[in-house]
C-alpha atoms as a PDB file:
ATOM      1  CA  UNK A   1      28.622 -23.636  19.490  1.00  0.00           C
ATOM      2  CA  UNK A   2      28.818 -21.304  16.277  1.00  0.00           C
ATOM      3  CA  UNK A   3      25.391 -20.899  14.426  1.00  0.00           C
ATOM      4  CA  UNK A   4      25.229 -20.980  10.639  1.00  0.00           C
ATOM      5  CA  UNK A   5      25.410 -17.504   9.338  1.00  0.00           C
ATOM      6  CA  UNK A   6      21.678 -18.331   6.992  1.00  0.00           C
ATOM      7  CA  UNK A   7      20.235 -19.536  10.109  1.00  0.00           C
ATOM      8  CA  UNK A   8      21.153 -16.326  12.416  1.00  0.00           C
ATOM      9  CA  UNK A   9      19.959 -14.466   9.530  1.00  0.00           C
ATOM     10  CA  UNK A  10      16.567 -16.396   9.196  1.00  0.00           C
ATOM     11  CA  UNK A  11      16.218 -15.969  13.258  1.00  0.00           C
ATOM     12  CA  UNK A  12      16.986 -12.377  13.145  1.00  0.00           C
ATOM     13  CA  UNK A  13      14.132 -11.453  10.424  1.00  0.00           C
ATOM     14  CA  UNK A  14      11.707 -13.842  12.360  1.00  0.00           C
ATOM     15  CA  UNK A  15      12.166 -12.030  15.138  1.00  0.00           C
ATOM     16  CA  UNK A  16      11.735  -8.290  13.011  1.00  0.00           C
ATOM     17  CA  UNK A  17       8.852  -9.432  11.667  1.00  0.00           C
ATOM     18  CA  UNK A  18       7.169 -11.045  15.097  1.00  0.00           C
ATOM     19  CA  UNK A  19       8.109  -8.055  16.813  1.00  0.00           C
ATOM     20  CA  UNK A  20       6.801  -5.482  14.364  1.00  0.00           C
ATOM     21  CA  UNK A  21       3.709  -7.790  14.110  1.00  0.00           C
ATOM     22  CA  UNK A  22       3.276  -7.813  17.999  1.00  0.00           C
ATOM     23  CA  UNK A  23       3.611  -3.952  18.161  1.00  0.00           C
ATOM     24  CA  UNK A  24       1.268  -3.063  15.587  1.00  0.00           C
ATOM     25  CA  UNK A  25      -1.831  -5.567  17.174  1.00  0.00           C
ATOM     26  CA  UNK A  26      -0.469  -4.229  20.884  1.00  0.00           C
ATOM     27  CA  UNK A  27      -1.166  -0.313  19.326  1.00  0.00           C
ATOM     28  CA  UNK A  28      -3.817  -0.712  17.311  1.00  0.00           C
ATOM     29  CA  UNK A  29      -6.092  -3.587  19.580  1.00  0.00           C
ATOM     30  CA  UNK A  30      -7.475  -0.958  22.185  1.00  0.00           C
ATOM     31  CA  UNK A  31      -8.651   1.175  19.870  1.00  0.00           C
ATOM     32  CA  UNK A  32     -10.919  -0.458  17.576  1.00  0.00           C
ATOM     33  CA  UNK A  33     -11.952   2.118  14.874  1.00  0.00           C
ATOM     34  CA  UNK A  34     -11.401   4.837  17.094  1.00  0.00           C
ATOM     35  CA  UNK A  35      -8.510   6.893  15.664  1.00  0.00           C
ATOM     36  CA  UNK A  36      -5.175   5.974  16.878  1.00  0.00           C
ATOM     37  CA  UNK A  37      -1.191   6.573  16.275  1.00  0.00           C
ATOM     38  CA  UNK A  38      -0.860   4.756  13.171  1.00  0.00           C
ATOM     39  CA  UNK A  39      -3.845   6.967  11.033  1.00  0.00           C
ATOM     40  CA  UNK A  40      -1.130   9.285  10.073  1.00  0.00           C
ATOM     41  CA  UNK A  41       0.912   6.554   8.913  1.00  0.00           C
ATOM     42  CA  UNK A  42      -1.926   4.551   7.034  1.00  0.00           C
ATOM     43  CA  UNK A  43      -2.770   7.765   5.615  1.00  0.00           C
ATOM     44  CA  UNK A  44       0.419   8.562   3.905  1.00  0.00           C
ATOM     45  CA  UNK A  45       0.771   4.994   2.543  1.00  0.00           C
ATOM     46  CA  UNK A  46      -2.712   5.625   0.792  1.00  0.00           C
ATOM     47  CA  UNK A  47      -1.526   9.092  -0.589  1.00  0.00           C
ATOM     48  CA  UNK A  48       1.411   7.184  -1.900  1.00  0.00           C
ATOM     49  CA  UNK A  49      -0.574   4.053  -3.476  1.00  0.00           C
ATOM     50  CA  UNK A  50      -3.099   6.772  -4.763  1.00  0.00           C
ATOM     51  CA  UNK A  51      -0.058   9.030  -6.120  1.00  0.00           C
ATOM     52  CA  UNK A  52       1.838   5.742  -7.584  1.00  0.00           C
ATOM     53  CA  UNK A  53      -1.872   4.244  -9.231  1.00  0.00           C
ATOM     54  CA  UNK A  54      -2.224   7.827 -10.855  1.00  0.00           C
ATOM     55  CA  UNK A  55       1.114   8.050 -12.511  1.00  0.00           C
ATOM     56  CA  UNK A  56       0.972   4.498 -13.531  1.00  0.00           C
ATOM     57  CA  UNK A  57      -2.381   4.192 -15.109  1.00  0.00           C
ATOM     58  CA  UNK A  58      -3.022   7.937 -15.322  1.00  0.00           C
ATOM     59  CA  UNK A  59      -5.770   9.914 -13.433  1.00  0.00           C
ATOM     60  CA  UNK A  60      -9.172   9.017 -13.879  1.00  0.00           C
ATOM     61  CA  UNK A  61      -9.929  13.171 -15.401  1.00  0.00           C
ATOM     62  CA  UNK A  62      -6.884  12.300 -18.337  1.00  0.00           C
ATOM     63  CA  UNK A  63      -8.770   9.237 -19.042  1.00  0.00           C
ATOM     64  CA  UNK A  64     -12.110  10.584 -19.383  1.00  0.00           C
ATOM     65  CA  UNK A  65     -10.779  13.329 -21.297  1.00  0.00           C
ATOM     66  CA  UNK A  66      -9.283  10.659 -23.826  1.00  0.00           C
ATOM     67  CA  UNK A  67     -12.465   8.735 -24.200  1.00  0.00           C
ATOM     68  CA  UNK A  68     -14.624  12.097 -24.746  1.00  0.00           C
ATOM     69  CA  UNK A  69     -11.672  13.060 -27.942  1.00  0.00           C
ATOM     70  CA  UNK A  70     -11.911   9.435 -29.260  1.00  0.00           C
ATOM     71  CA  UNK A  71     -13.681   9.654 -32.626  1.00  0.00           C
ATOM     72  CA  UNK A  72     -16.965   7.911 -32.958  1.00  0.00           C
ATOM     73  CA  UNK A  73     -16.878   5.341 -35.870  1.00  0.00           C
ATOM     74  CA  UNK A  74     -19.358   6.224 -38.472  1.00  0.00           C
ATOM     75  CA  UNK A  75     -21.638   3.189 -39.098  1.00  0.00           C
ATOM     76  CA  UNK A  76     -24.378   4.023 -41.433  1.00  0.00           C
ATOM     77  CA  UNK A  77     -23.325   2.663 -45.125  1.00  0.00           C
END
């Protein structure tokens, strides 16, 4: 019996994404907050939200730099 092509393609990312699921909680459940295999991972996907967050928005030193040049408004009339 011949499966619709959207359903074998719905079954076969259910399954990527239960098995990927199942790995990471099988690899990461004995270890608590002890270090384990995926720090080096976590840690590069940090560096690269960190990285992405700085040339987005800028780094926090360019913005304080910008708010120290900003000239004060003269008030006193």
């Amino acid at each position: 019996m011949p499966v619709d092509a959207r359903t074998d393609k719905l079954i076969r990312r259910t399954t990527m994404i239960g098995t990927v699921t199942a790995a990471y909680f099988l690899l990461t459940s004995d270890f608590g907050s002890q270090p384990n295999a995926l720090d080096p991972l976590k840690k590069a996907i940090e560096s690269a939200q960190f990285s992405l967050k700085n040339f987005v928005f800028g780094s926090d030193k360019k913005a304080n730099e910008n708010a120290k040049e900003e000239p004060k408004i003269d008030r006193a009339k």
